[in-house]
C-alpha atoms as a PDB file:
ATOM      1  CA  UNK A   1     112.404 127.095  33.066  1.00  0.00           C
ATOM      2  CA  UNK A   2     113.602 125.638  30.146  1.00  0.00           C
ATOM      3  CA  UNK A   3     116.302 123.669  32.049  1.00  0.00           C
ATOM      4  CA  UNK A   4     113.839 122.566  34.115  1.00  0.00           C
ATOM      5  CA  UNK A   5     111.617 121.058  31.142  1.00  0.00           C
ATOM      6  CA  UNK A   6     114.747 119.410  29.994  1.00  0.00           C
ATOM      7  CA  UNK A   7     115.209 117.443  32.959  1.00  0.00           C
ATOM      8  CA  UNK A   8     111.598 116.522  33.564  1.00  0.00           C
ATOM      9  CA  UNK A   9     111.849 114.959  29.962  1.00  0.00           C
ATOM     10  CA  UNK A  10     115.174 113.751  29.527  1.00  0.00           C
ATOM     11  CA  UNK A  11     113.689 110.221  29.215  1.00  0.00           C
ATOM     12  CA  UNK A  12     111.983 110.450  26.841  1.00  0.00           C
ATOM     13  CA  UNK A  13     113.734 112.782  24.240  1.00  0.00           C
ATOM     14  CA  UNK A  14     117.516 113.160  23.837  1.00  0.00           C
ATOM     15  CA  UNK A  15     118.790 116.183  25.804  1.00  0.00           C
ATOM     16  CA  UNK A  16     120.969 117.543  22.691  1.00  0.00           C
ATOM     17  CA  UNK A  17     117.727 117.846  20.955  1.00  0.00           C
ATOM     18  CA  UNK A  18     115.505 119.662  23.616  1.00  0.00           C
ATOM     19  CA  UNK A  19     119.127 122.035  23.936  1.00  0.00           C
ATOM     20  CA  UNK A  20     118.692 122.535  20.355  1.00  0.00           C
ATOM     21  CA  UNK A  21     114.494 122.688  20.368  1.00  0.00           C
ATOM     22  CA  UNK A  22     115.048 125.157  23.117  1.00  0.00           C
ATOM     23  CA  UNK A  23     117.946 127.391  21.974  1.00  0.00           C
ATOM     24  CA  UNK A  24     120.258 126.095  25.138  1.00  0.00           C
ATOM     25  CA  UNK A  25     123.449 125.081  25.474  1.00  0.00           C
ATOM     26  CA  UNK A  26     124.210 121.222  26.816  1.00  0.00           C
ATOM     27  CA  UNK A  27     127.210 122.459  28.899  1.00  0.00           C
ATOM     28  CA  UNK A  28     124.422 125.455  30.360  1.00  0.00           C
ATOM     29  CA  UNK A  29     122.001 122.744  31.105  1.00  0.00           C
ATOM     30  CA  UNK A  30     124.841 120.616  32.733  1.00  0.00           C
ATOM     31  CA  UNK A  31     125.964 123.417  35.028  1.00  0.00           C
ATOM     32  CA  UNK A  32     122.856 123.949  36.161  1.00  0.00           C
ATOM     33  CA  UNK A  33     122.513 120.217  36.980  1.00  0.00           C
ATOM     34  CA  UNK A  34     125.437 120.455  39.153  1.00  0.00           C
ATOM     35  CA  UNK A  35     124.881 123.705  40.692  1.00  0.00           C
ATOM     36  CA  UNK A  36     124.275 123.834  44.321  1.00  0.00           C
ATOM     37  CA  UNK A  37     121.108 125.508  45.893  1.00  0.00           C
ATOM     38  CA  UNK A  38     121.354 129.056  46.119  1.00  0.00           C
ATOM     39  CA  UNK A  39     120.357 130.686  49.591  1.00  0.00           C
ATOM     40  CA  UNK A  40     116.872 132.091  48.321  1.00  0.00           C
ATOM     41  CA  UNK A  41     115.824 128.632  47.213  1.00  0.00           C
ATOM     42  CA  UNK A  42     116.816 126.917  50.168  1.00  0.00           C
ATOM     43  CA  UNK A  43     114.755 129.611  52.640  1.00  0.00           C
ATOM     44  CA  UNK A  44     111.588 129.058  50.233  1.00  0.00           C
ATOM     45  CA  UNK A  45     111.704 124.937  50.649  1.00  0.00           C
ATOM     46  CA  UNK A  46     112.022 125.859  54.353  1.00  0.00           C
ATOM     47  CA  UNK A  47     108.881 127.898  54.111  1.00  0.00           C
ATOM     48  CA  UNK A  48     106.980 125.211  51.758  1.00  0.00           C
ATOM     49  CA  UNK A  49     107.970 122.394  54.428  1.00  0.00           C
ATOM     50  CA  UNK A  50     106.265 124.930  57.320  1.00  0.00           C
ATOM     51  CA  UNK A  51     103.609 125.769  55.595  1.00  0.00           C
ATOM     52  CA  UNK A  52     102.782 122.290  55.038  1.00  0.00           C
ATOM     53  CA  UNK A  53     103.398 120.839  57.763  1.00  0.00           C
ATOM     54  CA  UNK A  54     100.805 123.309  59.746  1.00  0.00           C
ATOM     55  CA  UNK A  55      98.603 122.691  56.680  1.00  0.00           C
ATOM     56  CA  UNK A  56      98.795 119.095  57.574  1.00  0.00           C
ATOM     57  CA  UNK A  57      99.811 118.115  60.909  1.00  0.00           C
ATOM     58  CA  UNK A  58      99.007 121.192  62.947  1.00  0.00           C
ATOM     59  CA  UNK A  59      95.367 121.976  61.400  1.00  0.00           C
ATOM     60  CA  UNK A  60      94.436 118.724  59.511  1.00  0.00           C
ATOM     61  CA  UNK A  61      94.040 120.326  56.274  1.00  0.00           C
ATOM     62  CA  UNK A  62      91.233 122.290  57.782  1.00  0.00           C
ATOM     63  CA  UNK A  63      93.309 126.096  57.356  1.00  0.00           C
ATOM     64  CA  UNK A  64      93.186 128.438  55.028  1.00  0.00           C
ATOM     65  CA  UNK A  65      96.079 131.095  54.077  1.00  0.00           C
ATOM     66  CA  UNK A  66      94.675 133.554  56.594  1.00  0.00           C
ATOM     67  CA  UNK A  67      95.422 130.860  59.587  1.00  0.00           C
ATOM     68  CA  UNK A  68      98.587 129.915  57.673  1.00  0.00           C
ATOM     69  CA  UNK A  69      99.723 133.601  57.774  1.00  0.00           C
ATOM     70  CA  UNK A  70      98.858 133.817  61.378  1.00  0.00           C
ATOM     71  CA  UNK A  71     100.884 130.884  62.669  1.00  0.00           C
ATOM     72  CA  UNK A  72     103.927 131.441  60.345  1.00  0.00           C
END
């Protein structure tokens, strides 16, 4: 999370100052940059891109999570 905070705001503060606001370590926050996507987080965008695209295209917006559960 806090790697995540860095990024969002590395435009507006200096990243060796958020490191050092957020006890982390630039080369941590740099490896996580450059890491690839493990497999867990690349199954759970392929759920979020499902679920919305039944959400969206399948039920125009008109489902709850019961329907959503249904169709997955």
């Amino acid at each position: 999370m806090k790697y995540f905070s860095i990024k969002k705001y590395h435009s507006k503060f200096p990243v060796v100052e958020m490191c050092q606001v957020l006890t982390v370590s630039m080369s941590g926050f740099y490896d996580w940059i450059d890491r690839e996507k493990s497999r867990r987080q690349l199954k759970k965008e392929e759920l979020m891109n499902k679920i919305s695209d039944l959400f969206h295209n399948t039920h125009g917006q008109m489902a709850g999570s019961p329907t959503i559960t249904h169709d997955l």
